[in-house]
PDB file of N, CA and C in Angstrom:
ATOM      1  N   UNK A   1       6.787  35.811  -1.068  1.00  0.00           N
ATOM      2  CA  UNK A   1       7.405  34.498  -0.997  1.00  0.00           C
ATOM      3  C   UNK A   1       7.573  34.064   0.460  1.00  0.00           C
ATOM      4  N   UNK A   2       8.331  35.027   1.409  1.00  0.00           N
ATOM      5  CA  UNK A   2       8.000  34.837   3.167  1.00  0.00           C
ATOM      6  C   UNK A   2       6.727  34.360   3.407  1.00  0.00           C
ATOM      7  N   UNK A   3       6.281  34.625   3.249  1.00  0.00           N
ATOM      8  CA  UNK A   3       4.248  34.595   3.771  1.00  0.00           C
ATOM      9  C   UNK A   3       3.873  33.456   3.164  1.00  0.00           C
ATOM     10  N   UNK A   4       4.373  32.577   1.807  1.00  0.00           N
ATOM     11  CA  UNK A   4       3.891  31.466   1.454  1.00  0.00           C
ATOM     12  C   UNK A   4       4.699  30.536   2.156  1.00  0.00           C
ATOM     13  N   UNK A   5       5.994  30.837   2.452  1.00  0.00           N
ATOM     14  CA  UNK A   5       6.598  29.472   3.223  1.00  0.00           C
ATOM     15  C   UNK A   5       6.170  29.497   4.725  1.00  0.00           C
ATOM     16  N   UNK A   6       6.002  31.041   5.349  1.00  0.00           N
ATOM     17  CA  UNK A   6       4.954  30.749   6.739  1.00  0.00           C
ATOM     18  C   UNK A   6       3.623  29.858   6.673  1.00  0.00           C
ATOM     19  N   UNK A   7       3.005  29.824   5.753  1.00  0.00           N
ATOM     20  CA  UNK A   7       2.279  29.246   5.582  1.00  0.00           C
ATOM     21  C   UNK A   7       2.407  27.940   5.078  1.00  0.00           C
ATOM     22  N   UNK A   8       3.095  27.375   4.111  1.00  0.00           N
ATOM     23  CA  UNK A   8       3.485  26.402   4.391  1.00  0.00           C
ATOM     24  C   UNK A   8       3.807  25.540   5.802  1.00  0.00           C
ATOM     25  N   UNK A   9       5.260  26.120   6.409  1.00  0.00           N
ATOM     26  CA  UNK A   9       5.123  25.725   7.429  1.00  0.00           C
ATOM     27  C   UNK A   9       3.690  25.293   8.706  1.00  0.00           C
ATOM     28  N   UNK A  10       3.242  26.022   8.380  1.00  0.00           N
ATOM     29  CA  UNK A  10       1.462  26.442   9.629  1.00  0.00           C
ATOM     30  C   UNK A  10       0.749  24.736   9.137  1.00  0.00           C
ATOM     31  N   UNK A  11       0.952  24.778   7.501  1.00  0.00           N
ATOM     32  CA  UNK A  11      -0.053  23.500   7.488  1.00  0.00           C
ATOM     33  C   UNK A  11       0.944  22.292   7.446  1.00  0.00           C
ATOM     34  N   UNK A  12       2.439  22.519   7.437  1.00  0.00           N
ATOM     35  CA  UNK A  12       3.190  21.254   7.611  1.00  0.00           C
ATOM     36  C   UNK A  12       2.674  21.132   9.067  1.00  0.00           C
ATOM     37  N   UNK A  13       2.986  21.612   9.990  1.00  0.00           N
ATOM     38  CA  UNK A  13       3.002  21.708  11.400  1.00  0.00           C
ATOM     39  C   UNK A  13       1.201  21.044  11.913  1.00  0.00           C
ATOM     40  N   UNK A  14       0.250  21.503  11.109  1.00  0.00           N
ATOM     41  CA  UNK A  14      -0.779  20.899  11.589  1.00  0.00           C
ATOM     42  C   UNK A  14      -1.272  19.654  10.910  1.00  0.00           C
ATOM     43  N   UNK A  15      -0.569  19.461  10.059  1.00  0.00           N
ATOM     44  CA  UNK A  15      -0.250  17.951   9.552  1.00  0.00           C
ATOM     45  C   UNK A  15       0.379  17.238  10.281  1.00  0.00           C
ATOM     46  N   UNK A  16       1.292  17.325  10.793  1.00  0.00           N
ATOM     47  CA  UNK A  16       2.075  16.095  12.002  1.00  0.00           C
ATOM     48  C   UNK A  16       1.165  16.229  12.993  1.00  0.00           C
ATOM     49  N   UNK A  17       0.364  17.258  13.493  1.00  0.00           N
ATOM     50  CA  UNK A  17      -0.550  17.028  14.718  1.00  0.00           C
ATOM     51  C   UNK A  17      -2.058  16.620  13.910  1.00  0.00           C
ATOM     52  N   UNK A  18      -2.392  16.391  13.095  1.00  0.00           N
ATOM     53  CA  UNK A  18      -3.634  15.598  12.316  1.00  0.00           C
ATOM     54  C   UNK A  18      -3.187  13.936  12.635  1.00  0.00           C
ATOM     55  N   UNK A  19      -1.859  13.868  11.937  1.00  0.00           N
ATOM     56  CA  UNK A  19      -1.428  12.595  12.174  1.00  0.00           C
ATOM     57  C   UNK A  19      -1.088  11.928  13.127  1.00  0.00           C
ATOM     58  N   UNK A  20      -0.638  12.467  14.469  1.00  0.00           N
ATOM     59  CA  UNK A  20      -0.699  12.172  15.871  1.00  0.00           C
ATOM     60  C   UNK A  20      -2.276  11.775  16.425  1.00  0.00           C
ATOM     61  N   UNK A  21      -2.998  12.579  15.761  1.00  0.00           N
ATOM     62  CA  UNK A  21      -4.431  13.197  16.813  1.00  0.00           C
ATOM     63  C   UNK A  21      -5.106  11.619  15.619  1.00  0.00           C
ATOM     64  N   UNK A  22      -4.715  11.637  14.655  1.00  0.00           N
ATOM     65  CA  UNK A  22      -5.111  10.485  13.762  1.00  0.00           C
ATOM     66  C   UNK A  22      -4.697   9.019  14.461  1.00  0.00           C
ATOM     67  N   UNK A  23      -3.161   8.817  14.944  1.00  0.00           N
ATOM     68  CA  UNK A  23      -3.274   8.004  15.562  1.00  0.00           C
ATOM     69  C   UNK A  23      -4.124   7.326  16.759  1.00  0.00           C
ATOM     70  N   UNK A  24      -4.572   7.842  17.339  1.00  0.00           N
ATOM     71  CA  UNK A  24      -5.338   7.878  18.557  1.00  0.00           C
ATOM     72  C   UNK A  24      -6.990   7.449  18.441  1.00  0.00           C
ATOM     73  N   UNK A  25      -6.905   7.961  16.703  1.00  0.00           N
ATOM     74  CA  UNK A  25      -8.672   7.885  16.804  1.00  0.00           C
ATOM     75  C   UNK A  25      -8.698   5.812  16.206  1.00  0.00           C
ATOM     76  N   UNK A  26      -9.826   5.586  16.497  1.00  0.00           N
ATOM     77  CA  UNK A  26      -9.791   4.501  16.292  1.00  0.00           C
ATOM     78  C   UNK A  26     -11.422   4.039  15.816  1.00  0.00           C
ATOM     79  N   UNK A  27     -11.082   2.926  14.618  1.00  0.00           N
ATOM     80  CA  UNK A  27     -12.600   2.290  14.011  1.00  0.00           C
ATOM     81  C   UNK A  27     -12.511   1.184  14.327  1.00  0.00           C
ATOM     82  N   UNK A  28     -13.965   0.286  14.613  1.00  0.00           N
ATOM     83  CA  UNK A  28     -14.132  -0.601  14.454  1.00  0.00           C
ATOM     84  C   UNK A  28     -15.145  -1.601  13.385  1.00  0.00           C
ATOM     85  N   UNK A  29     -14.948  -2.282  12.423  1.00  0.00           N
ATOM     86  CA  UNK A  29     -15.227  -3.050  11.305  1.00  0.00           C
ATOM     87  C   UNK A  29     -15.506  -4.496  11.710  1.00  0.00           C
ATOM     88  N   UNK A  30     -16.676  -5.099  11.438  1.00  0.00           N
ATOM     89  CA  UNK A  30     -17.000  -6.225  11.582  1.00  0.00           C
ATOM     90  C   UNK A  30     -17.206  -6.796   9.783  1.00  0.00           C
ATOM     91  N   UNK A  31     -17.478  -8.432   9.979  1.00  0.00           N
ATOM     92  CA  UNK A  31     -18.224  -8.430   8.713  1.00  0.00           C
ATOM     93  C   UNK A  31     -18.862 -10.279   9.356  1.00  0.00           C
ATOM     94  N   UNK A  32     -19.328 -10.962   7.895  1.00  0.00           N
ATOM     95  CA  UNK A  32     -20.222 -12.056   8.872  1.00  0.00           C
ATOM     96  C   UNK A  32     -21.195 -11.599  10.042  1.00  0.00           C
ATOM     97  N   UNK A  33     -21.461 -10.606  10.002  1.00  0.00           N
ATOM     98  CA  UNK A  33     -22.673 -10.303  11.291  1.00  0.00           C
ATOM     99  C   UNK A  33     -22.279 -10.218  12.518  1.00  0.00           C
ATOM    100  N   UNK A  34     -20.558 -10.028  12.273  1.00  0.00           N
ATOM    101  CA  UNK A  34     -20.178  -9.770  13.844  1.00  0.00           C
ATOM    102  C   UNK A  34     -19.435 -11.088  13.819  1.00  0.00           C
ATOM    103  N   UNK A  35     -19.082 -12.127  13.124  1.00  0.00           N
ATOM    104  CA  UNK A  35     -17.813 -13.204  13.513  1.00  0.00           C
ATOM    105  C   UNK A  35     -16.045 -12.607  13.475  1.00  0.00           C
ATOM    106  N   UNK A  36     -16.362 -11.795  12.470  1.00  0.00           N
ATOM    107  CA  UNK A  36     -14.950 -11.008  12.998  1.00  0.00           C
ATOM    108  C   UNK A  36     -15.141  -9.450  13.067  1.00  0.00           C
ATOM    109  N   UNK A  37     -14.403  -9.150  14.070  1.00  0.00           N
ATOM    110  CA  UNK A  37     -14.203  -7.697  14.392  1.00  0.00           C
ATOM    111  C   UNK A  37     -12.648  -7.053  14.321  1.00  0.00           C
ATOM    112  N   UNK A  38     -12.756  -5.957  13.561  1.00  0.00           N
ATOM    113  CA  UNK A  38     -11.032  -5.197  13.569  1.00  0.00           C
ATOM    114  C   UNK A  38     -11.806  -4.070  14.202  1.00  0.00           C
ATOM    115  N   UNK A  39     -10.295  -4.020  14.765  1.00  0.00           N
ATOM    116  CA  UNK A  39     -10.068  -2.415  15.640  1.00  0.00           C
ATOM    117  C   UNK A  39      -9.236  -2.093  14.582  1.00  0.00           C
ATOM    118  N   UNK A  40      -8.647  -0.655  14.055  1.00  0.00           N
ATOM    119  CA  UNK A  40      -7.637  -0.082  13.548  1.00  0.00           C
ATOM    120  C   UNK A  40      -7.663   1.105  13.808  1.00  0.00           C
ATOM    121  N   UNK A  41      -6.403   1.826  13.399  1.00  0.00           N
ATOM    122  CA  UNK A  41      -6.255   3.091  13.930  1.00  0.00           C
ATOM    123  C   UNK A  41      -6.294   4.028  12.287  1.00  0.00           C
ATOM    124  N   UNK A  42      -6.199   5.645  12.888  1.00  0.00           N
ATOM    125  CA  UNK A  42      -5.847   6.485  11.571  1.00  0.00           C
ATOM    126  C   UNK A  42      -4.953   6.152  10.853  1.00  0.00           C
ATOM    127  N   UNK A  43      -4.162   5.576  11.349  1.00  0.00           N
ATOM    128  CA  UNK A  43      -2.463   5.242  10.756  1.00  0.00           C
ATOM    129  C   UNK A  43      -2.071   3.590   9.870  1.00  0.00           C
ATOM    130  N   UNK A  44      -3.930   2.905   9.832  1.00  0.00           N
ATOM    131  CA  UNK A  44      -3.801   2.192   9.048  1.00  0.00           C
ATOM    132  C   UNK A  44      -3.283   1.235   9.814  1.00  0.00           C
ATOM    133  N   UNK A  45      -2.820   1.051  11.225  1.00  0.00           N
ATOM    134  CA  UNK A  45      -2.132  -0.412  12.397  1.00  0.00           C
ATOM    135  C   UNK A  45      -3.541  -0.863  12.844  1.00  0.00           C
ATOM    136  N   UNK A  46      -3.742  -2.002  12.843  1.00  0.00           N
ATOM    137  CA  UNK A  46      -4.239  -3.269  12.985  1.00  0.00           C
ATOM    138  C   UNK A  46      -4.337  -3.250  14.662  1.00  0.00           C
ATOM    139  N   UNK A  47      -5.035  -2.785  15.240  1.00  0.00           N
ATOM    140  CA  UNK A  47      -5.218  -2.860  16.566  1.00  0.00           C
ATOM    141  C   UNK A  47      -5.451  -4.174  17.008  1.00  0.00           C
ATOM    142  N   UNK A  48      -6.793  -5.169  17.077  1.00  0.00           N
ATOM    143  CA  UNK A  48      -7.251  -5.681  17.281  1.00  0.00           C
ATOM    144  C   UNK A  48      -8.052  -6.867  16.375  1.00  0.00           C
ATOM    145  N   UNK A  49      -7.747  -7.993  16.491  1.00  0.00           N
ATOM    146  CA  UNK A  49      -8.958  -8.776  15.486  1.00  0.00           C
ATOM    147  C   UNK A  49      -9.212 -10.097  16.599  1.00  0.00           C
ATOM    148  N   UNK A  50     -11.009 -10.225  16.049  1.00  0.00           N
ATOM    149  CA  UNK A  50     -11.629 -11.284  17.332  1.00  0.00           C
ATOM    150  C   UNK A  50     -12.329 -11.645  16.527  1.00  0.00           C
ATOM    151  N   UNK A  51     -12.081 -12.903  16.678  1.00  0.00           N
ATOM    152  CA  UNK A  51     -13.139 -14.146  15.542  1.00  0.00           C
ATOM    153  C   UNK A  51     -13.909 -14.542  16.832  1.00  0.00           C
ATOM    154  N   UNK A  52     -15.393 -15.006  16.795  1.00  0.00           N
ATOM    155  CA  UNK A  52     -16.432 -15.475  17.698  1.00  0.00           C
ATOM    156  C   UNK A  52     -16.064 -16.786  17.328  1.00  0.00           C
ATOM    157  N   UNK A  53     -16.138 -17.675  18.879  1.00  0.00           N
ATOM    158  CA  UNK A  53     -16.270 -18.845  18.399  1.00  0.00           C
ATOM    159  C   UNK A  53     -16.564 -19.621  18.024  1.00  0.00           C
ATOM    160  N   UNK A  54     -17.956 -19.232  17.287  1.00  0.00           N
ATOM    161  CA  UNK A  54     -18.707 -19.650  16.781  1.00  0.00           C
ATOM    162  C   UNK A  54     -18.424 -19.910  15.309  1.00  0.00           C
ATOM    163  N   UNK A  55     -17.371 -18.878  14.673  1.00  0.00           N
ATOM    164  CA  UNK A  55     -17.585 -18.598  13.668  1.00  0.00           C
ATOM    165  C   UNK A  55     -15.858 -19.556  13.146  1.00  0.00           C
ATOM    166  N   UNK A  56     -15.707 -20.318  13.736  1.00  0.00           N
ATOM    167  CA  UNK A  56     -14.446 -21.545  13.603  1.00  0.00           C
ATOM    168  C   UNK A  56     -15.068 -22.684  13.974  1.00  0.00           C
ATOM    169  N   UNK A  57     -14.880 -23.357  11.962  1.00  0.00           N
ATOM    170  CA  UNK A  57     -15.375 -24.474  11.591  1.00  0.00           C
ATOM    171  C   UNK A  57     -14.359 -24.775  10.807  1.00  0.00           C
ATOM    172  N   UNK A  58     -13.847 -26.074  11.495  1.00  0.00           N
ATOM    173  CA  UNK A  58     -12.546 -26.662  10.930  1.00  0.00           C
ATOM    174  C   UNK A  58     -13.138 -27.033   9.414  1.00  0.00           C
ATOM    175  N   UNK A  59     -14.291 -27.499   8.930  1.00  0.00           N
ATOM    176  CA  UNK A  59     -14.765 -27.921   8.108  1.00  0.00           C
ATOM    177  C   UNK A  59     -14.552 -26.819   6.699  1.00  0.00           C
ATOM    178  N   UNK A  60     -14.844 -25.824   6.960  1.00  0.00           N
ATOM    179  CA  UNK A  60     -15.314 -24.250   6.316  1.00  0.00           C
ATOM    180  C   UNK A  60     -14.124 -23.176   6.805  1.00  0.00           C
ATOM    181  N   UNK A  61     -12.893 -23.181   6.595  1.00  0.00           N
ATOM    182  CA  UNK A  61     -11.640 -22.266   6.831  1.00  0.00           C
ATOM    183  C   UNK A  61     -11.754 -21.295   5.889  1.00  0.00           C
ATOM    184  N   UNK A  62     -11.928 -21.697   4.807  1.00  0.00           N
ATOM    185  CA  UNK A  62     -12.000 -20.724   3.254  1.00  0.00           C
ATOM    186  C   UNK A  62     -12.811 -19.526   4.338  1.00  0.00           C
ATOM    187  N   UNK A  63     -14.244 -19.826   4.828  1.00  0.00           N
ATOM    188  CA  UNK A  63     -15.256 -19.005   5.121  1.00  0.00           C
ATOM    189  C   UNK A  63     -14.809 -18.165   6.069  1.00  0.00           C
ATOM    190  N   UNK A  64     -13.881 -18.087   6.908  1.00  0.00           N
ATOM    191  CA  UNK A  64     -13.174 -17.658   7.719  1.00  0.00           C
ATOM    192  C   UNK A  64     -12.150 -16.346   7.274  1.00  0.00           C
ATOM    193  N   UNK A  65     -11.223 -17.428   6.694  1.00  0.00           N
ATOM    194  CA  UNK A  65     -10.349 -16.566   5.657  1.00  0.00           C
ATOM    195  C   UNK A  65     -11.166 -15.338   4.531  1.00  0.00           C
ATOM    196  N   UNK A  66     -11.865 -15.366   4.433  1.00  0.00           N
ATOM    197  CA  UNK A  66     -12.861 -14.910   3.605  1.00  0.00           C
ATOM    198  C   UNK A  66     -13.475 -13.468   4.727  1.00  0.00           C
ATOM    199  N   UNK A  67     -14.247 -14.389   5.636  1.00  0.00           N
ATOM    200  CA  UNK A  67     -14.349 -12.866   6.573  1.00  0.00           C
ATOM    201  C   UNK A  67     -13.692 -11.851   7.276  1.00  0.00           C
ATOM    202  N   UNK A  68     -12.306 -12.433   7.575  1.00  0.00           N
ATOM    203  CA  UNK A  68     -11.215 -11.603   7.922  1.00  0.00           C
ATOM    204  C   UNK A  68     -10.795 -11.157   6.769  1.00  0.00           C
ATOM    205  N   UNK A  69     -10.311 -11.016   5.715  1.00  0.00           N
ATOM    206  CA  UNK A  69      -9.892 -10.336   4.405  1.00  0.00           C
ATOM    207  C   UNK A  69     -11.038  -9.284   4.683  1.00  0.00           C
ATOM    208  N   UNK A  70     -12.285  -9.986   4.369  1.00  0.00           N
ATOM    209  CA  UNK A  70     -13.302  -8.516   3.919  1.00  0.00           C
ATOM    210  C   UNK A  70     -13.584  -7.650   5.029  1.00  0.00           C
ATOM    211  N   UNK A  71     -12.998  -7.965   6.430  1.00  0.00           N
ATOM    212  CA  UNK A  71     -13.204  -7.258   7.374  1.00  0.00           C
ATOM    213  C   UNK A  71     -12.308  -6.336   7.878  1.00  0.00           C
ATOM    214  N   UNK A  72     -10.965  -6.796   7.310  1.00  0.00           N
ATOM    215  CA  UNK A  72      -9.430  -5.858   7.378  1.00  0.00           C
ATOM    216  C   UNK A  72      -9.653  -4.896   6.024  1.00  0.00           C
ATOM    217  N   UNK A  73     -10.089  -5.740   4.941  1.00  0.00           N
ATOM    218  CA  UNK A  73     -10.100  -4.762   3.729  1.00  0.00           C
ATOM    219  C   UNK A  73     -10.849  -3.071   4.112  1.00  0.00           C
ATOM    220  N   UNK A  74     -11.997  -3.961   4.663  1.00  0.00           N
ATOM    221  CA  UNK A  74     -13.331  -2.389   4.645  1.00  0.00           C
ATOM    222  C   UNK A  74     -12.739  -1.479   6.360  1.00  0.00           C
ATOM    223  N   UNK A  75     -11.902  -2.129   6.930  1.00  0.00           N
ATOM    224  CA  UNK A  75     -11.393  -1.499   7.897  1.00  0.00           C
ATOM    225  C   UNK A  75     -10.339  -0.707   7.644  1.00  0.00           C
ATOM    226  N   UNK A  76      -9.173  -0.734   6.283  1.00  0.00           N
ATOM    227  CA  UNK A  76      -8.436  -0.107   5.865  1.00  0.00           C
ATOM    228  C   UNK A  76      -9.235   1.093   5.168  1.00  0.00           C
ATOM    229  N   UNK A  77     -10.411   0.868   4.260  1.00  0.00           N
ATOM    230  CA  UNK A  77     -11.031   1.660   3.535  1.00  0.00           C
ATOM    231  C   UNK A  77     -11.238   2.761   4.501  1.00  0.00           C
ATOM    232  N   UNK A  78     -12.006   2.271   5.453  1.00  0.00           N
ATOM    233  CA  UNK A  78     -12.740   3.427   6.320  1.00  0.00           C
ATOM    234  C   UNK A  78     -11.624   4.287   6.812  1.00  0.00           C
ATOM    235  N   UNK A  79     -10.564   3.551   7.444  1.00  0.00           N
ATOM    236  CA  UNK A  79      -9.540   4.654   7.862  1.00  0.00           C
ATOM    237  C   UNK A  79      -8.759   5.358   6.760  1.00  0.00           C
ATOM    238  N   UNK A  80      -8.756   4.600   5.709  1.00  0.00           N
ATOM    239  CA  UNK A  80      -8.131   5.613   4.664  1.00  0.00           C
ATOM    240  C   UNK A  80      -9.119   6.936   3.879  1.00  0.00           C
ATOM    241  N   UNK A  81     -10.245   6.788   4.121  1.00  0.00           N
ATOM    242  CA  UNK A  81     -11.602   7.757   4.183  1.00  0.00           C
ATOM    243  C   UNK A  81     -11.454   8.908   5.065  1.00  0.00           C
ATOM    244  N   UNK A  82     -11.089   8.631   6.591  1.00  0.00           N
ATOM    245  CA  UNK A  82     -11.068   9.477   7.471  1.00  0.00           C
ATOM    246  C   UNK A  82     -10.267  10.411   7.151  1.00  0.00           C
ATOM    247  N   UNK A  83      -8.451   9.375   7.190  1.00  0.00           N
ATOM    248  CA  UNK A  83      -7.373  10.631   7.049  1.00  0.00           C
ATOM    249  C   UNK A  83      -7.707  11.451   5.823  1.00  0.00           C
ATOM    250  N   UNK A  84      -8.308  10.955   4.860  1.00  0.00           N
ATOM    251  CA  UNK A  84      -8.161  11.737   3.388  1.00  0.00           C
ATOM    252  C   UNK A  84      -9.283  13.049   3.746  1.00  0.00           C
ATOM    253  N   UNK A  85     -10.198  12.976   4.642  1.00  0.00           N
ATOM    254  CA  UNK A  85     -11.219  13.630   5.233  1.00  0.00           C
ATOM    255  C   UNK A  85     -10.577  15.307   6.014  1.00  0.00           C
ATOM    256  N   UNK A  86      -9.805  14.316   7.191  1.00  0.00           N
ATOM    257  CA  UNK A  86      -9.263  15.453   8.006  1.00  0.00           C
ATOM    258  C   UNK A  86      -7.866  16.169   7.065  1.00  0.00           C
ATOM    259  N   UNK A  87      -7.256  15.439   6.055  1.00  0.00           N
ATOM    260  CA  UNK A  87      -6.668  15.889   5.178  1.00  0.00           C
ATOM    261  C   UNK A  87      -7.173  17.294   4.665  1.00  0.00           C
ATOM    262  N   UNK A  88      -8.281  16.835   3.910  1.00  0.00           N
ATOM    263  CA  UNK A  88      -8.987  17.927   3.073  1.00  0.00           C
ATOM    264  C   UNK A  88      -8.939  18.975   3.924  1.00  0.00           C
ATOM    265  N   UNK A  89      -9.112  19.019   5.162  1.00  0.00           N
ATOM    266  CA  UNK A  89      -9.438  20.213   6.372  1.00  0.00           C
ATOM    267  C   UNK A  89      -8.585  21.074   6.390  1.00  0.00           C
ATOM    268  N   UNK A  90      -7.197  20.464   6.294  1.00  0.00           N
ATOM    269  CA  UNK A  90      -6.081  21.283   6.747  1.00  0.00           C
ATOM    270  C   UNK A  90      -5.545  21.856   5.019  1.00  0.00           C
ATOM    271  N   UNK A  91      -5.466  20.775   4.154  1.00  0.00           N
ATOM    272  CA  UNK A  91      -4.974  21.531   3.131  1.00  0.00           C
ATOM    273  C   UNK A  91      -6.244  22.051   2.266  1.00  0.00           C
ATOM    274  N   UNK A  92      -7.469  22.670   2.636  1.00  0.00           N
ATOM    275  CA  UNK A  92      -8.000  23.231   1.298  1.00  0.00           C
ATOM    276  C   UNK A  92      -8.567  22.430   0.294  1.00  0.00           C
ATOM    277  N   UNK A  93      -8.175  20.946   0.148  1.00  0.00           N
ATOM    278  CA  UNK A  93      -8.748  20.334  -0.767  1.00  0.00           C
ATOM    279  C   UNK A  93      -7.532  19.866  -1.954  1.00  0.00           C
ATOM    280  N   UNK A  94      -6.358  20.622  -1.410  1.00  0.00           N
ATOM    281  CA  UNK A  94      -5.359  20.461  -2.515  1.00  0.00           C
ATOM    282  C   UNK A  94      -4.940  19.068  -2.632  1.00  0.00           C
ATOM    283  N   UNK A  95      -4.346  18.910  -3.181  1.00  0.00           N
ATOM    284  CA  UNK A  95      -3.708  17.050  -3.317  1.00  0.00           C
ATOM    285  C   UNK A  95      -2.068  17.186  -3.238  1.00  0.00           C
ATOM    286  N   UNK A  96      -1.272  16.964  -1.759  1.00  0.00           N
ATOM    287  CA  UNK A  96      -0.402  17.050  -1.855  1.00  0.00           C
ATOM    288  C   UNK A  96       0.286  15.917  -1.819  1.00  0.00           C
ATOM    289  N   UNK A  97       1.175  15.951  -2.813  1.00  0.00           N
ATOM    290  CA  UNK A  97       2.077  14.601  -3.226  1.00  0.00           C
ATOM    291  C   UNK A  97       2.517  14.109  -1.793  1.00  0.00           C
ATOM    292  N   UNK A  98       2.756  13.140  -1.238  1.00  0.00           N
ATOM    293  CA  UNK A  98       3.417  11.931   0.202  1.00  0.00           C
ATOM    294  C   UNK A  98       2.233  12.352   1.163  1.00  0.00           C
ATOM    295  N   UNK A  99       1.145  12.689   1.534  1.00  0.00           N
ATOM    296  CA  UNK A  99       0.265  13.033   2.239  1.00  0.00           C
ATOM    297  C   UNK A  99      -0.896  12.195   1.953  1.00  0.00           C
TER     298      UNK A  99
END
């Protein structure tokens, strides 16, 4: 029972440093061919978003609104891909409940 909560502890402990070392890493997601770009981090924060100016047409807003959604959406995906990735690393593959 000692030896399972050392161990426990070992992968709590390299879980807060996944999630630190997660903060830091960072993706970037376009969509429209490059009219909008997100930065985001492991932690799922919204670094950065840059609409080209090209791609603002008072006429066509929907189209806009439209590429930022699908460009934050697939930018959440990817980072929620990663952590679930470096996840798997540390726990084995297990599925631990708040993680």
């Amino acid at each position: 029972m000692n030896k399972m909560m050392k161990e426990a502890r070992k992968v709590q402990e390299r879980i807060v440093q996944m999630q630190e070392e997660l903060r830091q890493r960072e993706l970037e997601v376009s969509s429209g061919g490059g009219a909008v770009t997100v930065r985001i981090n492991g932690r799922q924060e919204i670094l950065s978003l840059k609409i080209a100016p090209e791609a603002v047409d008072p006429d066509d807003v929907e189209l806009l609104e439209d590429m930022i959604i699908a460009a934050v959406n697939e930018a959440i995906k990817q980072s929620q891909e990663m952590v679930s990735t470096e996840m798997a690393k540390i726990t084995g593959g297990f599925n631990i409940p708040g993680l």
